[in-house]
C-alpha atoms as a PDB file:
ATOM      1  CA  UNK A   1     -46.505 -47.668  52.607  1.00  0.00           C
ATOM      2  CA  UNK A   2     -43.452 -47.621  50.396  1.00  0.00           C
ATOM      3  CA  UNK A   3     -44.007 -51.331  49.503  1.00  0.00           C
ATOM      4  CA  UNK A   4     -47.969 -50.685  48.859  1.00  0.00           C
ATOM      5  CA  UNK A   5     -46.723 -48.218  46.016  1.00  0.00           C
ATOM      6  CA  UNK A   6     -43.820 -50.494  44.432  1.00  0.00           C
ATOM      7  CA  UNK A   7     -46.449 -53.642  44.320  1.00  0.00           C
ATOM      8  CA  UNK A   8     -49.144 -51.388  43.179  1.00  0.00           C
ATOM      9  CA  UNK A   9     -46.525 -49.848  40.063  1.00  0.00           C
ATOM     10  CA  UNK A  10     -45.647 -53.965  39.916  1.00  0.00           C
ATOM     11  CA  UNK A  11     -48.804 -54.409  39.133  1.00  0.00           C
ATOM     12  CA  UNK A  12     -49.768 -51.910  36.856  1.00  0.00           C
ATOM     13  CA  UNK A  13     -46.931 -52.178  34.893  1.00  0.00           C
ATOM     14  CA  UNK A  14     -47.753 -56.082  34.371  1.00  0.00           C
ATOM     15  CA  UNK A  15     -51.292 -55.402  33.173  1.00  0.00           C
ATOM     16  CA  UNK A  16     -49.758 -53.048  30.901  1.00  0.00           C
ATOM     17  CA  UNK A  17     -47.247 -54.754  29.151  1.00  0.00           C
ATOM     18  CA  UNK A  18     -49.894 -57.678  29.025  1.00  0.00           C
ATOM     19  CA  UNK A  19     -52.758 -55.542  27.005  1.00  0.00           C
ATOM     20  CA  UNK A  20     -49.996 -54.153  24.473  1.00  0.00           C
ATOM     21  CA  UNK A  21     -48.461 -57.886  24.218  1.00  0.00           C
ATOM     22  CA  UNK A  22     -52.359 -59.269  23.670  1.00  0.00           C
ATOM     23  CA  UNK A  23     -52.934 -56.056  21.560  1.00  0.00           C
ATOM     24  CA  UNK A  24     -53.731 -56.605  17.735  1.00  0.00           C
ATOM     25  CA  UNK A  25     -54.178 -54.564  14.837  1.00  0.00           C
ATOM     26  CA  UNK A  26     -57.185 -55.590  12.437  1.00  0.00           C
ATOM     27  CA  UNK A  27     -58.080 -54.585   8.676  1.00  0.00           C
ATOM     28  CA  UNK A  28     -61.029 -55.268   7.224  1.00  0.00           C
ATOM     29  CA  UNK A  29     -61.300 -55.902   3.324  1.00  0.00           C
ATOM     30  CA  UNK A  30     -64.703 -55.566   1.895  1.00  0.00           C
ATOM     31  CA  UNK A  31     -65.773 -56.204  -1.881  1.00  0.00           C
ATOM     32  CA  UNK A  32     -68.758 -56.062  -4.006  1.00  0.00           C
ATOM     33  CA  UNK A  33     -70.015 -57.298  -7.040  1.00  0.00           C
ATOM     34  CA  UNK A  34     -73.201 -57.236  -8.874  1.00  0.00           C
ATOM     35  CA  UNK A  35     -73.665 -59.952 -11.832  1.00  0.00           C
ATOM     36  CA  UNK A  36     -76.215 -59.020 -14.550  1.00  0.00           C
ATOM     37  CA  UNK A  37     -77.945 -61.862 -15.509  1.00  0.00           C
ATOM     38  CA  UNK A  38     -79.964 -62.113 -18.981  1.00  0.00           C
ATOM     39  CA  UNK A  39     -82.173 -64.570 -19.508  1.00  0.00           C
ATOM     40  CA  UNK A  40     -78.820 -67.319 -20.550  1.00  0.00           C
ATOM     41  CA  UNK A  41     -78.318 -70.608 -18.337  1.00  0.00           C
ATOM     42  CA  UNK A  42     -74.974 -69.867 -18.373  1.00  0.00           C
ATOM     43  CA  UNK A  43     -72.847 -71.090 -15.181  1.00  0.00           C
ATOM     44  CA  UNK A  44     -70.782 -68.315 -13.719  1.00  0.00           C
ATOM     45  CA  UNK A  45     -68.035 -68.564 -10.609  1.00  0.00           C
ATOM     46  CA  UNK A  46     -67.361 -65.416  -8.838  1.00  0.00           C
ATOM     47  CA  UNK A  47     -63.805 -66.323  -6.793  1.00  0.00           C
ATOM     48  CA  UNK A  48     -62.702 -64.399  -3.547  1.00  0.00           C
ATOM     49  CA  UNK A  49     -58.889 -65.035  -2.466  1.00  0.00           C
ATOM     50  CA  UNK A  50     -58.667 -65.576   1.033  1.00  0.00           C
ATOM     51  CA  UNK A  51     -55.094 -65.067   2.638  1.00  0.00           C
ATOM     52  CA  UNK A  52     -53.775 -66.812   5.292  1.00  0.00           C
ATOM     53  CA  UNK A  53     -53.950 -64.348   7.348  1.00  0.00           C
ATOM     54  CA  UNK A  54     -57.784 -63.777   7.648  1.00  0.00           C
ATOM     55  CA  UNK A  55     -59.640 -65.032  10.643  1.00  0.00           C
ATOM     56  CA  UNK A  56     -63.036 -64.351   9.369  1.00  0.00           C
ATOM     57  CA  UNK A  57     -65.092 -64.644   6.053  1.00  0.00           C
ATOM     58  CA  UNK A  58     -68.110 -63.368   5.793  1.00  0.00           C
ATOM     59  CA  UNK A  59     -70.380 -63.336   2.577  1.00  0.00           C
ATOM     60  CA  UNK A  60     -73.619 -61.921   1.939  1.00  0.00           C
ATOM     61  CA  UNK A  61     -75.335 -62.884  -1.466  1.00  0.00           C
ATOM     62  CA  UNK A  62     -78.612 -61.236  -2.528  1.00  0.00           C
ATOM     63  CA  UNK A  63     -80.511 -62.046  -5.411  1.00  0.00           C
ATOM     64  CA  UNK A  64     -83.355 -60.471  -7.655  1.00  0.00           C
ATOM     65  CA  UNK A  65     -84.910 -62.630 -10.367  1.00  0.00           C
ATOM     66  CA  UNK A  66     -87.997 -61.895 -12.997  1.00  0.00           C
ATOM     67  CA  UNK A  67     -88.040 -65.210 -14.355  1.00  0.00           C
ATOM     68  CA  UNK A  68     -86.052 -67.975 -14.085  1.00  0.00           C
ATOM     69  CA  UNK A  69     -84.527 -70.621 -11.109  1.00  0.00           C
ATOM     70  CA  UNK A  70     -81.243 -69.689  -9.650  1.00  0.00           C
ATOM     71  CA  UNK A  71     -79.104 -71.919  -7.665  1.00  0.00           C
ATOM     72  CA  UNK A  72     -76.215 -69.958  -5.631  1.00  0.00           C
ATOM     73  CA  UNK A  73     -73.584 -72.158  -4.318  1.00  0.00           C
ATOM     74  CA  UNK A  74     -70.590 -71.579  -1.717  1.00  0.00           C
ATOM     75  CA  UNK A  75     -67.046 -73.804  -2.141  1.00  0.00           C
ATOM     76  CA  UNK A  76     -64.246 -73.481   0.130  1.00  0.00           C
ATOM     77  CA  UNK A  77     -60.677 -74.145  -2.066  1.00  0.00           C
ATOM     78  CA  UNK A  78     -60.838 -77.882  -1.042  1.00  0.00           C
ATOM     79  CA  UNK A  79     -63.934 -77.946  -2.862  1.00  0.00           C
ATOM     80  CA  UNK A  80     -66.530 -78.869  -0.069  1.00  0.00           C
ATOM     81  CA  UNK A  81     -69.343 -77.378  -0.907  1.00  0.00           C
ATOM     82  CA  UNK A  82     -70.624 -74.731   2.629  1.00  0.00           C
ATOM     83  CA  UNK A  83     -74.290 -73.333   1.479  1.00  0.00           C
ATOM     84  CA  UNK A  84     -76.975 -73.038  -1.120  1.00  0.00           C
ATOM     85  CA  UNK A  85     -79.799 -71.080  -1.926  1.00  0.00           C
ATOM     86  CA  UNK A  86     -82.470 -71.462  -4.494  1.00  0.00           C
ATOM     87  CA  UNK A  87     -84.780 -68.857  -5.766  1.00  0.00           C
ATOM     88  CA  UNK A  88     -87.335 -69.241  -8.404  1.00  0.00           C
ATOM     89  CA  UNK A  89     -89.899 -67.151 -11.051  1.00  0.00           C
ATOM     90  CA  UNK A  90     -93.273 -68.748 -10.212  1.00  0.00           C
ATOM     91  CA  UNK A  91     -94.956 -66.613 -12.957  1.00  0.00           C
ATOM     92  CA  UNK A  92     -94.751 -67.301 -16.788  1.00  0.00           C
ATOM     93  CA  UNK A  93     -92.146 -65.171 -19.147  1.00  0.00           C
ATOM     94  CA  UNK A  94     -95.021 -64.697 -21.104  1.00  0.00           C
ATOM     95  CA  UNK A  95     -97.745 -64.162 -18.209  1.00  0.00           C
ATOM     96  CA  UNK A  96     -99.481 -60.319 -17.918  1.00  0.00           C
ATOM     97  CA  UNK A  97     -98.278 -60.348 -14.575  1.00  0.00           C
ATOM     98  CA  UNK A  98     -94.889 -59.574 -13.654  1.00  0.00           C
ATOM     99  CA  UNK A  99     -92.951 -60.757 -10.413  1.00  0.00           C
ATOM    100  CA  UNK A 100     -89.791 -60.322  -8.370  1.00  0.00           C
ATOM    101  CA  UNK A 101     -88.181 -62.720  -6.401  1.00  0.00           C
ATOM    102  CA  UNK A 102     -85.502 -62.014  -3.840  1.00  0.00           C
ATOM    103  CA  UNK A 103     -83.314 -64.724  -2.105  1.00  0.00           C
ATOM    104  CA  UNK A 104     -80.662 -63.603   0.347  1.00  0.00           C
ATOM    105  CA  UNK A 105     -77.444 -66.041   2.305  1.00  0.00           C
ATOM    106  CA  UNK A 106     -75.491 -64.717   4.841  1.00  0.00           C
ATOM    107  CA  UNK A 107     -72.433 -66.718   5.929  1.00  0.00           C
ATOM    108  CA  UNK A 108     -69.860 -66.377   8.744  1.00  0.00           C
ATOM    109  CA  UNK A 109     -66.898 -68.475   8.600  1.00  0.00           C
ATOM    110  CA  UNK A 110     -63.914 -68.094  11.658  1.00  0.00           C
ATOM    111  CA  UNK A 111     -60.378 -69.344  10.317  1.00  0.00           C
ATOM    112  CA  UNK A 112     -61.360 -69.631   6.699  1.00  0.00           C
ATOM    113  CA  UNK A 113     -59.120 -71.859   4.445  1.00  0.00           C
ATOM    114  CA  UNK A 114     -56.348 -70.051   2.760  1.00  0.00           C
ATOM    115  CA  UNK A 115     -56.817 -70.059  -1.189  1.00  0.00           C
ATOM    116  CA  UNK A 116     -59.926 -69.347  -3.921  1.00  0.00           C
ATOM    117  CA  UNK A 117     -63.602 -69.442  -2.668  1.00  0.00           C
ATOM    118  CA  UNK A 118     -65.814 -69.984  -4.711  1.00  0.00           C
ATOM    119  CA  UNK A 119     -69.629 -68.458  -5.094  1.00  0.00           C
ATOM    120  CA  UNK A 120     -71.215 -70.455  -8.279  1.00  0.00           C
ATOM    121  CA  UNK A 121     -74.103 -68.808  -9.858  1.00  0.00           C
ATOM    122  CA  UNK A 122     -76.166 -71.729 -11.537  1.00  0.00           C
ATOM    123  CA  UNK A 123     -78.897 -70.028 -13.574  1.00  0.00           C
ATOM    124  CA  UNK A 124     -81.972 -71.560 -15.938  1.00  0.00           C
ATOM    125  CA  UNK A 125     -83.108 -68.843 -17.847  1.00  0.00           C
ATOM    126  CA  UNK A 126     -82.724 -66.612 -15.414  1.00  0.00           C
ATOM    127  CA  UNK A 127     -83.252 -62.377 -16.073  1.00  0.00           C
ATOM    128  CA  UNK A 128     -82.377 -60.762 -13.146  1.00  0.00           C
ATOM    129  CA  UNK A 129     -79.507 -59.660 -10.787  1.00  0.00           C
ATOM    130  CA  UNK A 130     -77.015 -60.855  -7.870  1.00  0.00           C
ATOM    131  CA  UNK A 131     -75.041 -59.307  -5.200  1.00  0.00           C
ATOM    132  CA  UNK A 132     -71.866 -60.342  -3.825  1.00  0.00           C
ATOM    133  CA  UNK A 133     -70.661 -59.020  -0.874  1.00  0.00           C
ATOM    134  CA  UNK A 134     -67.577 -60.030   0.958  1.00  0.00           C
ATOM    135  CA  UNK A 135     -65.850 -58.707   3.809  1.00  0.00           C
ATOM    136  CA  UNK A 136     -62.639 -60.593   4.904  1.00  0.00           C
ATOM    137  CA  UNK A 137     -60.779 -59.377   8.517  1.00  0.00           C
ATOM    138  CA  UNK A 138     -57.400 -59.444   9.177  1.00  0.00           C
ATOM    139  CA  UNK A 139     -55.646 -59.814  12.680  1.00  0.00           C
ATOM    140  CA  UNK A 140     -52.305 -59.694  13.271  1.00  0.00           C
ATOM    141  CA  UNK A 141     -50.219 -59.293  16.613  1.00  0.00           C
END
């Protein structure tokens, strides 16, 4: 009986040191950032610094246009380009009838690159708005 209780203590005190040792502590870092955009075809790069120490990305871009064609475009800091989105006006500046157009990218990325990502905003004649929204998580043992 004595040994049942010193193997079952054995064994509780292995699964215990084994959660704290696996154990982690996480932060998540979330930004936003809304981009007026007013009719120019002006390029714009929105960048989000990614430490080494994140393990996930994620992005989620929305978009609201009146007239226009937007092109939204996701670079990692090598440069390789990881998703588009295109949204366009369908409806004259000058037509009687108005319209909104919403586009919308959400993108996961595990083990992200260390360094600048980059979300490009390529407009033509574009009146509306975009979202950025990042969240970045941290683990570390």
């Amino acid at each position: 009986m004595k040994k049942s209780i010193q193997l079952l203590v054995f064994i509780c005190a292995i699964v215990l040191y084994g959660q704290q040792s696996f154990a982690q502590d996480c932060t998540s870092v979330n930004t936003s950032r809304d981009i007026e955009l007013d009719g120019s075809s002006d390029r714009e790069e929105i960048k989000l610094n990614v430490a080494a120490d994140v393990k996930h990305l994620h992005l989620f871009i929305n978009s609201t246009i009146s007239t226009g064609f937007l092109t939204v475009e996701i670079y990692d800091p090598k440069g390789k380009k990881r998703g588009y989105y295109t949204v366009e006006s369908q409806m004259n500046s000058n037509a009687k009838k108005k319209e909104t157009v919403c586009g919308q990218m959400q993108k996961q990325i595990s083990d992200p690159i260390k360094g600048d990502w980059v979300v490009r905003l390529i407009p033509k004649n574009v009146k509306g708005k975009v979202s950025v929204h990042s969240g970045q998580t941290q683990e570390k043992s």
